[in-house]
N, C-alpha and C. Protein backbone atom coordinates (compact mmCIF):
# COMPACT_ATOMS: atom_id res chain seq x y z
N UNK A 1 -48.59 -22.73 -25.48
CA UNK A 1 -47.57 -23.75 -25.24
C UNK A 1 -46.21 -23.07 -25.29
N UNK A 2 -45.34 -23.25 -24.18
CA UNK A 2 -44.14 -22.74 -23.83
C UNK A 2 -42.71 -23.84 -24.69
N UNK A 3 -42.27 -23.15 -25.30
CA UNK A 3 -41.20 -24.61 -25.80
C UNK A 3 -39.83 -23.68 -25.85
N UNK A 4 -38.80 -24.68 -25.81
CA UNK A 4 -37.31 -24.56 -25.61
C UNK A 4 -37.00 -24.56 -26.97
N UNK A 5 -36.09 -23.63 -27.49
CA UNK A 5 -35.42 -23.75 -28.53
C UNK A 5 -34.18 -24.57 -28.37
N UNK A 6 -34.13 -25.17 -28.69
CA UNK A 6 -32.88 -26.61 -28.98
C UNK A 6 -31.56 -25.81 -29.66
N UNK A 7 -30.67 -25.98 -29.07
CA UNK A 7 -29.47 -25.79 -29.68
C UNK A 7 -29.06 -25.96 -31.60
N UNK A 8 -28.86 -25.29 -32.67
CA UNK A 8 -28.50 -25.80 -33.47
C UNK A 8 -27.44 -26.15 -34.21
N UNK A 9 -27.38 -26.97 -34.14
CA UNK A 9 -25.90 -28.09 -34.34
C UNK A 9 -25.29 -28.49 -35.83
N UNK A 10 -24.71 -27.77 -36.48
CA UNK A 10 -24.04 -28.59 -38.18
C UNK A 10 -22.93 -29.14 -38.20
N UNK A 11 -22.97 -30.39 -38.14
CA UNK A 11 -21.37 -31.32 -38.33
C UNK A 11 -21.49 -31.35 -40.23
N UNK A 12 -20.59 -30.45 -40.92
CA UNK A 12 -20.50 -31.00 -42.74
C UNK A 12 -19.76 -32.34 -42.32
N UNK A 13 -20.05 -33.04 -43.87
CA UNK A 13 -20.09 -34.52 -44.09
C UNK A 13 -18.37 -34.50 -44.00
N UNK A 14 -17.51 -33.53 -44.23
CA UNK A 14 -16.21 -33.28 -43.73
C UNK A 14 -15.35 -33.64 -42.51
N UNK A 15 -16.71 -33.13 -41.48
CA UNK A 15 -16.18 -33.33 -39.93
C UNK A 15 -16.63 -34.22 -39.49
N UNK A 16 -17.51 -35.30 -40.01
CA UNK A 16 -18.04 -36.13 -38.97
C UNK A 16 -19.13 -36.56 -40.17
N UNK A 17 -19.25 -38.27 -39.95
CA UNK A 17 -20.27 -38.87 -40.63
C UNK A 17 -20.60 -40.16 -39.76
N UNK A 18 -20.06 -40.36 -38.94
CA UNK A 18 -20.34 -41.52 -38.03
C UNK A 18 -19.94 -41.38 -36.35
N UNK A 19 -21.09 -41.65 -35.37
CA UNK A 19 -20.93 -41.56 -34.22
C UNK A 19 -19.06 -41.71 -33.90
N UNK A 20 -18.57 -42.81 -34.47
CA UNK A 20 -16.93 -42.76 -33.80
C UNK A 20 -16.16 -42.06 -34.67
N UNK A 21 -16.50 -40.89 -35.59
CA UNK A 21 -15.77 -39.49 -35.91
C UNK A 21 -16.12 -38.62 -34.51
N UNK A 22 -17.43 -38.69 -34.17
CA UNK A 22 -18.30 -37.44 -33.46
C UNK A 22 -16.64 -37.62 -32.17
N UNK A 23 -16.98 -39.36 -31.63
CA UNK A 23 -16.21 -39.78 -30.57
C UNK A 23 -14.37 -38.84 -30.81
N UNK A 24 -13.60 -39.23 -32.20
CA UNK A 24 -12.79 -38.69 -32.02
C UNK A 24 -12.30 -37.05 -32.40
N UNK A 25 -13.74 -36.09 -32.96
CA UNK A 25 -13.57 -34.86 -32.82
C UNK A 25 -13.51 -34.32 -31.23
N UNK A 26 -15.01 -35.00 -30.51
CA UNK A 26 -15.17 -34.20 -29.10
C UNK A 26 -14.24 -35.05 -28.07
N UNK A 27 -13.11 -33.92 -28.05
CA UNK A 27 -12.27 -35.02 -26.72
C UNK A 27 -12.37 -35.09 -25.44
N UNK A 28 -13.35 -34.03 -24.91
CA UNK A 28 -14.07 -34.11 -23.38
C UNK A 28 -15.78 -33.83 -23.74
N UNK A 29 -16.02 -34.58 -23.96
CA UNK A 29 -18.05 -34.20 -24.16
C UNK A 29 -18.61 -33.37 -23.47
N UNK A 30 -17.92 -33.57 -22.07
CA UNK A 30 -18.69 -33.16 -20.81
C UNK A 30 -18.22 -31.81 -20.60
N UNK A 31 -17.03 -31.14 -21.48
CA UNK A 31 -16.81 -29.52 -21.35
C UNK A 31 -17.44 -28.66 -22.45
N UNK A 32 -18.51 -29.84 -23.10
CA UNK A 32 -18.69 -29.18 -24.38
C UNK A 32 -20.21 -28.41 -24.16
N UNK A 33 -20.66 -27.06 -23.80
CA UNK A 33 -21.61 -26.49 -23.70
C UNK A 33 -22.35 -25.96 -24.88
N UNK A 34 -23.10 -26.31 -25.53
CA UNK A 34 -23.79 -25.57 -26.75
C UNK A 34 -25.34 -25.36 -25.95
N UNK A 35 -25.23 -23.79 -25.72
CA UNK A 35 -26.73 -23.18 -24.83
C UNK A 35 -27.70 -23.39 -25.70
N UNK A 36 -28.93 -23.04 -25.31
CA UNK A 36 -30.50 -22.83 -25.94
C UNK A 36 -30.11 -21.90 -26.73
N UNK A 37 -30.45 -22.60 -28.30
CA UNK A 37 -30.86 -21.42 -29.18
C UNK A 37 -29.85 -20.81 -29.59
N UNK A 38 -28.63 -21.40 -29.40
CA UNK A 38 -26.84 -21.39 -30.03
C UNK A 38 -26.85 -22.18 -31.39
N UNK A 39 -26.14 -21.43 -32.25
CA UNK A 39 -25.96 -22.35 -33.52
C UNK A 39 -24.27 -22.64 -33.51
N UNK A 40 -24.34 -23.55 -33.98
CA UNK A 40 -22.58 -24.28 -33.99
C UNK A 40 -22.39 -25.03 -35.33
N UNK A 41 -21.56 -24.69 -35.53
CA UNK A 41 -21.15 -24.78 -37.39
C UNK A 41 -19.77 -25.53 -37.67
N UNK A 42 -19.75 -26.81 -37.72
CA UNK A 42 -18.30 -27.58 -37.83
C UNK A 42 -18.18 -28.26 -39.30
N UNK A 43 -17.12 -27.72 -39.52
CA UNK A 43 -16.58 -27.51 -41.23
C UNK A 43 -15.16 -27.88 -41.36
N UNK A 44 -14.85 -29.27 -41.27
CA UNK A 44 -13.57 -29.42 -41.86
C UNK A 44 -13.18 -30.92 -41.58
N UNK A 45 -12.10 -31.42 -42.10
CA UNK A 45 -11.90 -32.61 -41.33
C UNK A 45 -10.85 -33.16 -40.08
N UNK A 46 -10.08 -31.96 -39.93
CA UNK A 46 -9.34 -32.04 -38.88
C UNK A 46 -9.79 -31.43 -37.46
N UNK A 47 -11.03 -31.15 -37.03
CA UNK A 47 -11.60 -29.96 -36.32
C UNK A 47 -11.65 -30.76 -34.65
N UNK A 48 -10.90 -30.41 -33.94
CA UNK A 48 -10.85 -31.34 -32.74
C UNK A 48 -11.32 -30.33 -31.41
N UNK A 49 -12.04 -30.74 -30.60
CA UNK A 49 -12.85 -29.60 -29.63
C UNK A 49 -12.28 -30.52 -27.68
N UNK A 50 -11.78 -29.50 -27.19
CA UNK A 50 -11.47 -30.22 -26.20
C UNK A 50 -12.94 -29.90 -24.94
N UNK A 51 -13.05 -27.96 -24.98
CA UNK A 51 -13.56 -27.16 -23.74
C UNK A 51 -14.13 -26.27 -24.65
N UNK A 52 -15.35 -26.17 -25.00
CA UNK A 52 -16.49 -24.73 -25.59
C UNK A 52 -17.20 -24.99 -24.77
N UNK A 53 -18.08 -23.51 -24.63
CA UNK A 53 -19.13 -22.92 -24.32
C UNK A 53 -19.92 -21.83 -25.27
N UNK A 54 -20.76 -22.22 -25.62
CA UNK A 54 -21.46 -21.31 -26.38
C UNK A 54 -22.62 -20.62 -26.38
N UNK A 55 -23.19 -19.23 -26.58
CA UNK A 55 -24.08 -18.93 -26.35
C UNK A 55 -24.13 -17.55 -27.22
N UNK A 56 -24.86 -18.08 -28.51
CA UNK A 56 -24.74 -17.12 -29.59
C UNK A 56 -24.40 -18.36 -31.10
N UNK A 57 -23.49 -18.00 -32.04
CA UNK A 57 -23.44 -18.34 -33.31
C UNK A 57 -21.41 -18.61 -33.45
N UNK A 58 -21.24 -19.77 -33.64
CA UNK A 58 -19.81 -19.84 -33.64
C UNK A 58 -19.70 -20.92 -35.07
N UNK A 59 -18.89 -20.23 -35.80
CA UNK A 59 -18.71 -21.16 -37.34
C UNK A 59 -17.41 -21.80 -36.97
N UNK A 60 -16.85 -22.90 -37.32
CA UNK A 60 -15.17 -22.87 -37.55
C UNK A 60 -15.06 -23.83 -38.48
N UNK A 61 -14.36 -23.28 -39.56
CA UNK A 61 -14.11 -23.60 -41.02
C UNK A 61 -12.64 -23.93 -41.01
N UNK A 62 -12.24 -24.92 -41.58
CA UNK A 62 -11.23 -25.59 -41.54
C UNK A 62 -10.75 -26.65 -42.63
N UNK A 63 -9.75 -25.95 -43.86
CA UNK A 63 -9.84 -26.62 -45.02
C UNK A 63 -8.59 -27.76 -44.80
N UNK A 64 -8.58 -28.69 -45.71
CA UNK A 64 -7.68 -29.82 -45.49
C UNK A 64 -6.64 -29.77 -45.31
N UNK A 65 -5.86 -30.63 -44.05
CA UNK A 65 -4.31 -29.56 -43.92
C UNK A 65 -4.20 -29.27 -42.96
N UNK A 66 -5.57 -28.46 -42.29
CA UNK A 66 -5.52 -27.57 -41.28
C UNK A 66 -6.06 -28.50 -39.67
N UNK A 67 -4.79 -28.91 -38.96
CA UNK A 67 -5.46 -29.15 -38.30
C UNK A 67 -5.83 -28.35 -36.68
N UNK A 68 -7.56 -28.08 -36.57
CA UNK A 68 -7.57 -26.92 -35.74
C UNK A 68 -7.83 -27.87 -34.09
N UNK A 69 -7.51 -27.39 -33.14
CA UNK A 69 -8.01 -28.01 -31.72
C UNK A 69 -8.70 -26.11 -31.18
N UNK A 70 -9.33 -26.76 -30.57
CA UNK A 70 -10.10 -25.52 -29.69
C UNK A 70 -10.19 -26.65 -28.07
N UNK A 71 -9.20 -25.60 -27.50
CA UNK A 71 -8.66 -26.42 -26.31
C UNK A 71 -9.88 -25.34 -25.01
N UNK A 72 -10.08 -24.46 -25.50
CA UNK A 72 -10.68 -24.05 -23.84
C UNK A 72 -11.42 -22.49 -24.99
N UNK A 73 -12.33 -22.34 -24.99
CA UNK A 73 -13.10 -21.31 -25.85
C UNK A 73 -14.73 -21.15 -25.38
N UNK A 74 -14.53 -19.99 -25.29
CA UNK A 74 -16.10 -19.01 -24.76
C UNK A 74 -16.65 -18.57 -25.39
N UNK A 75 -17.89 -18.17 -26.28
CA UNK A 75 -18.32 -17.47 -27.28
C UNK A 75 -19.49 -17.10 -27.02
N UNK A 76 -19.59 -15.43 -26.28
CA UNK A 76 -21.29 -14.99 -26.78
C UNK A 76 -21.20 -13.89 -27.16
N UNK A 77 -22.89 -14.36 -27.73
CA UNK A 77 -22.92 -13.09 -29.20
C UNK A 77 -24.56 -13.00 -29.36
N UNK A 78 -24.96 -12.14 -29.80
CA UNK A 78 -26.61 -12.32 -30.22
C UNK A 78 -27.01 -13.55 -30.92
N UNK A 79 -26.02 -14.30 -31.72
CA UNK A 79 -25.95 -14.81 -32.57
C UNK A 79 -27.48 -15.37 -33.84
N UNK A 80 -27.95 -16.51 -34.20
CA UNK A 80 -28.47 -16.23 -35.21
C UNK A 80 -30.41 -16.81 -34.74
N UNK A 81 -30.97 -16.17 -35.35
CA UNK A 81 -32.52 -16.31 -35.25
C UNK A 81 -33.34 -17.36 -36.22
N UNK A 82 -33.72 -18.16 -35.78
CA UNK A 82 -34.95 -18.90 -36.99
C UNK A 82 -36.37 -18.52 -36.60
N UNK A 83 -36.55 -17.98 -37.74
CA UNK A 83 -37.92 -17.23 -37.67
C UNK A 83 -38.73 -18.03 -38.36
N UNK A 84 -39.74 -18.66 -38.07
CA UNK A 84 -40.87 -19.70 -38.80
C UNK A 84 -41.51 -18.73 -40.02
N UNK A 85 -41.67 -19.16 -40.60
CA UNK A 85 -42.61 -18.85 -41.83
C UNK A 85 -44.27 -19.06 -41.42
N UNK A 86 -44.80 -18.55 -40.90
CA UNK A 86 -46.32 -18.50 -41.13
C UNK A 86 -47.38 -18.63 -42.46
N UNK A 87 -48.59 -18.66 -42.06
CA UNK A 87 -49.68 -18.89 -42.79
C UNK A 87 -49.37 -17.48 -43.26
N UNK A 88 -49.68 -16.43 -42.72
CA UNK A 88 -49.48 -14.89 -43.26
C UNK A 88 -48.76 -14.87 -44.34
N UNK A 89 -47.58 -15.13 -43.83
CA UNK A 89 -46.19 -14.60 -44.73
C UNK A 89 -46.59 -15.71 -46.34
N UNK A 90 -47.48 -16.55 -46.23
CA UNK A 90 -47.23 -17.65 -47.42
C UNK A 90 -48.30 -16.91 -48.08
N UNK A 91 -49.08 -16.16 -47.56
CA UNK A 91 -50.03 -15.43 -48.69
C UNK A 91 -49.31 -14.47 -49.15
N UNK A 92 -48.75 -13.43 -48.43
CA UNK A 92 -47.50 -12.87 -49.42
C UNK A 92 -46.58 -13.32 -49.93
N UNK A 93 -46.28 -14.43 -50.89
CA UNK A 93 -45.12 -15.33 -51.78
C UNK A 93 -44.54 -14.61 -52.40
N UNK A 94 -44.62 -13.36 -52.94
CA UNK A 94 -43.48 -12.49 -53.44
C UNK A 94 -42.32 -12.30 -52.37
N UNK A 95 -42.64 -11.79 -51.15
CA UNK A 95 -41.79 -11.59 -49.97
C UNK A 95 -41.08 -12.40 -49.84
N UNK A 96 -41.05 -13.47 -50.22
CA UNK A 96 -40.39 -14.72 -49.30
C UNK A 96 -39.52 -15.48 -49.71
N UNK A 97 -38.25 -15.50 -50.21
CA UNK A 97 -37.36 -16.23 -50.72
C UNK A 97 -37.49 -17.21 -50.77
N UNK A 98 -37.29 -18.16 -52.26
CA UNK A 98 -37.50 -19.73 -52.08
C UNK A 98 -37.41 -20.76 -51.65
N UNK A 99 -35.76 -20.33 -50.94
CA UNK A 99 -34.98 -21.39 -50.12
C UNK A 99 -35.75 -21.28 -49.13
N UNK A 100 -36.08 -20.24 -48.09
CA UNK A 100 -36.78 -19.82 -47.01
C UNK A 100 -37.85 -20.84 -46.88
N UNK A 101 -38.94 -20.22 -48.26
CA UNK A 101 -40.42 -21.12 -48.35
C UNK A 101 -39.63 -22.86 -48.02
N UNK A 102 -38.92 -23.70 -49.18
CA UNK A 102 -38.48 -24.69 -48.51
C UNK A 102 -37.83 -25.17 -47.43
N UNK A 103 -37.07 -24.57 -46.78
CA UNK A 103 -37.21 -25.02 -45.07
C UNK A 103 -38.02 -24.46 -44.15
N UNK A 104 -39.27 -23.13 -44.68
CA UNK A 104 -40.04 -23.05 -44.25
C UNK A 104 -39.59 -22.17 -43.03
N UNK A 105 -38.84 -21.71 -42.92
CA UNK A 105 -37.95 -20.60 -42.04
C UNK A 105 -37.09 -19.54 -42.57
N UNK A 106 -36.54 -18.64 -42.06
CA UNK A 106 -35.91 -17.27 -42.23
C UNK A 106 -34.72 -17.14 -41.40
N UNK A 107 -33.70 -17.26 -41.92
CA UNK A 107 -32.79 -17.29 -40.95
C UNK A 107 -31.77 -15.66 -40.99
N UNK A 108 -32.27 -14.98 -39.63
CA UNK A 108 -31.78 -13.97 -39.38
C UNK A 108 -30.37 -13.58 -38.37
N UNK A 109 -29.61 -13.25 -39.38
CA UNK A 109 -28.66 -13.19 -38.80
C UNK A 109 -28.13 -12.06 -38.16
N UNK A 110 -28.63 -12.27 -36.38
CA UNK A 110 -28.75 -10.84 -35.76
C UNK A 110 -27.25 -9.99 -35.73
N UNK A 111 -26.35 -11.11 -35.71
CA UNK A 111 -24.93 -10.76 -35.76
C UNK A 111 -24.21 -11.80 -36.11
N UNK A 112 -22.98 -11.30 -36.93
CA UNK A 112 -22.50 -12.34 -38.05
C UNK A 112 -21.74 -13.44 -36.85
N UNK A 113 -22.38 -13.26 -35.72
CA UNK A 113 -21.41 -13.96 -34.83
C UNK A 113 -19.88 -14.28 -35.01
N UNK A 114 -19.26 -15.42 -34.22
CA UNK A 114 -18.16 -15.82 -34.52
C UNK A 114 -17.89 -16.40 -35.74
N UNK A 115 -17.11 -16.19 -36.24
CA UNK A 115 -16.68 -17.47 -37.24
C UNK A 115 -14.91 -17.23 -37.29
N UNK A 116 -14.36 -18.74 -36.96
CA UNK A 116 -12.73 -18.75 -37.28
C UNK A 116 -13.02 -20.03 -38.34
N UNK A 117 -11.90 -19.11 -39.29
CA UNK A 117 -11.72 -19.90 -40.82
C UNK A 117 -10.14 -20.10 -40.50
N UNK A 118 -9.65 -21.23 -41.15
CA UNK A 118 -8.45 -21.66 -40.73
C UNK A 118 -8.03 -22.35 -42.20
N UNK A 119 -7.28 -21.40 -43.47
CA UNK A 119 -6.67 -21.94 -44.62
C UNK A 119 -5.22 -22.61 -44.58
N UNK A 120 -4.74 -21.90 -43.86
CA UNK A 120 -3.10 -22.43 -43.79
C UNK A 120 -2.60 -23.82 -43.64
N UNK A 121 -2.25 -24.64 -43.97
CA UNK A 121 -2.38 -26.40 -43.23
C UNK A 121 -1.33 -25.93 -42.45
N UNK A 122 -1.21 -26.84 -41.18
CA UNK A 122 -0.60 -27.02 -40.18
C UNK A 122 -1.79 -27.01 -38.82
N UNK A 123 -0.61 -27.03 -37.56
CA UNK A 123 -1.50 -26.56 -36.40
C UNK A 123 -2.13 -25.59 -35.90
N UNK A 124 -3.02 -25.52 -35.32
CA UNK A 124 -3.68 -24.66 -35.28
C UNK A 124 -4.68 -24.68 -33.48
N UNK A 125 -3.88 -24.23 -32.60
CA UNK A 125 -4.75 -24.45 -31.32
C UNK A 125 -4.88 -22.94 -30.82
N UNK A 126 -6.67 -23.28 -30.30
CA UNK A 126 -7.05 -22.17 -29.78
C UNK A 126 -6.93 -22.02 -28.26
N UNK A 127 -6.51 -21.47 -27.33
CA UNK A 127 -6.11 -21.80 -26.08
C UNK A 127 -6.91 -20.28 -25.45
N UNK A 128 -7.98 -20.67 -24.63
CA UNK A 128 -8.37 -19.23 -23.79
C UNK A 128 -8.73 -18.57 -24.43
N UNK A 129 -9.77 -18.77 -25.24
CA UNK A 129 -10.06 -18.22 -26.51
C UNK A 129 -11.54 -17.18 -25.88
N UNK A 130 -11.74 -16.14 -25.53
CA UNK A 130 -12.93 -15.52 -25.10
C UNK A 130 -13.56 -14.66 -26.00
N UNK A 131 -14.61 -14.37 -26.75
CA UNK A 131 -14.94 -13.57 -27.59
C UNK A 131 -16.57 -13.09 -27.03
N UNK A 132 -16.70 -12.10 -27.07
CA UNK A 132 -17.79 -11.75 -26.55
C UNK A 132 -18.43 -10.30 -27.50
N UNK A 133 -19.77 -10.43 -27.63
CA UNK A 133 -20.16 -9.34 -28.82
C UNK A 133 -21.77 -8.92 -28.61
N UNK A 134 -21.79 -8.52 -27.58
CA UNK A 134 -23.24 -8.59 -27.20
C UNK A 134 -22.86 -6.90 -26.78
């Protein structure tokens, strides 16, 4: 059986807890690309997304204060792997970190991908933002 790895997506309880936060973080939906098997990491409460594309691992951390827009941004990178935990690997239980055994995955991080952290309060816009690491 052939299957698609699904994009993986983290809104913290910071950025979004109800469909009409989601509505006023993403301000064009339809420029918002998160590829197969991209992880996307949204951390803050001011975090406003106009134009991404992603393809790889992009964090953006954003403490209170800070308010960030990402107006037009590209990001590829190897970025990050979930490796299932098997029947194998559970007979070796020394190997296997606990957290791991409980979500039952390994998360390898082929490259620390992107991540923009944003402490300073004020504005903060990313304009033509291209990062590439492959």
């Amino acid at each position: 059986i052939t299957q698609t790895e699904w994009p993986h997506i983290v809104f913290s309880p910071s950025f979004a807890t109800t469909y009409s936060d989601l509505h006023d973080r993403f301000l064009a939906p339809d420029q918002v690309v998160v590829n197969e098997g991209s992880t996307l990491v949204l951390d803050g409460p001011d975090i406003r997304i106009t134009k991404l594309e992603l393809t790889g691992t992009l964090v953006v951390r954003a403490e209170a204060g800070c308010r960030v827009h990402l107006e037009d941004v590209t990001v590829v990178n190897e970025g990050w792997e979930f490796q299932a935990i098997t029947e194998n690997d559970v007979i070796e239980v020394d190997s296997i970190d606990e957290t791991d055994m409980i979500r039952g995955y390994r998360l390898i991080k082929r490259a620390e991908g992107c991540i923009l952290e944003f402490r300073s309060p004020g504005e903060h816009n990313v304009v033509h933002h291209s990062q590439s690491q492959i």
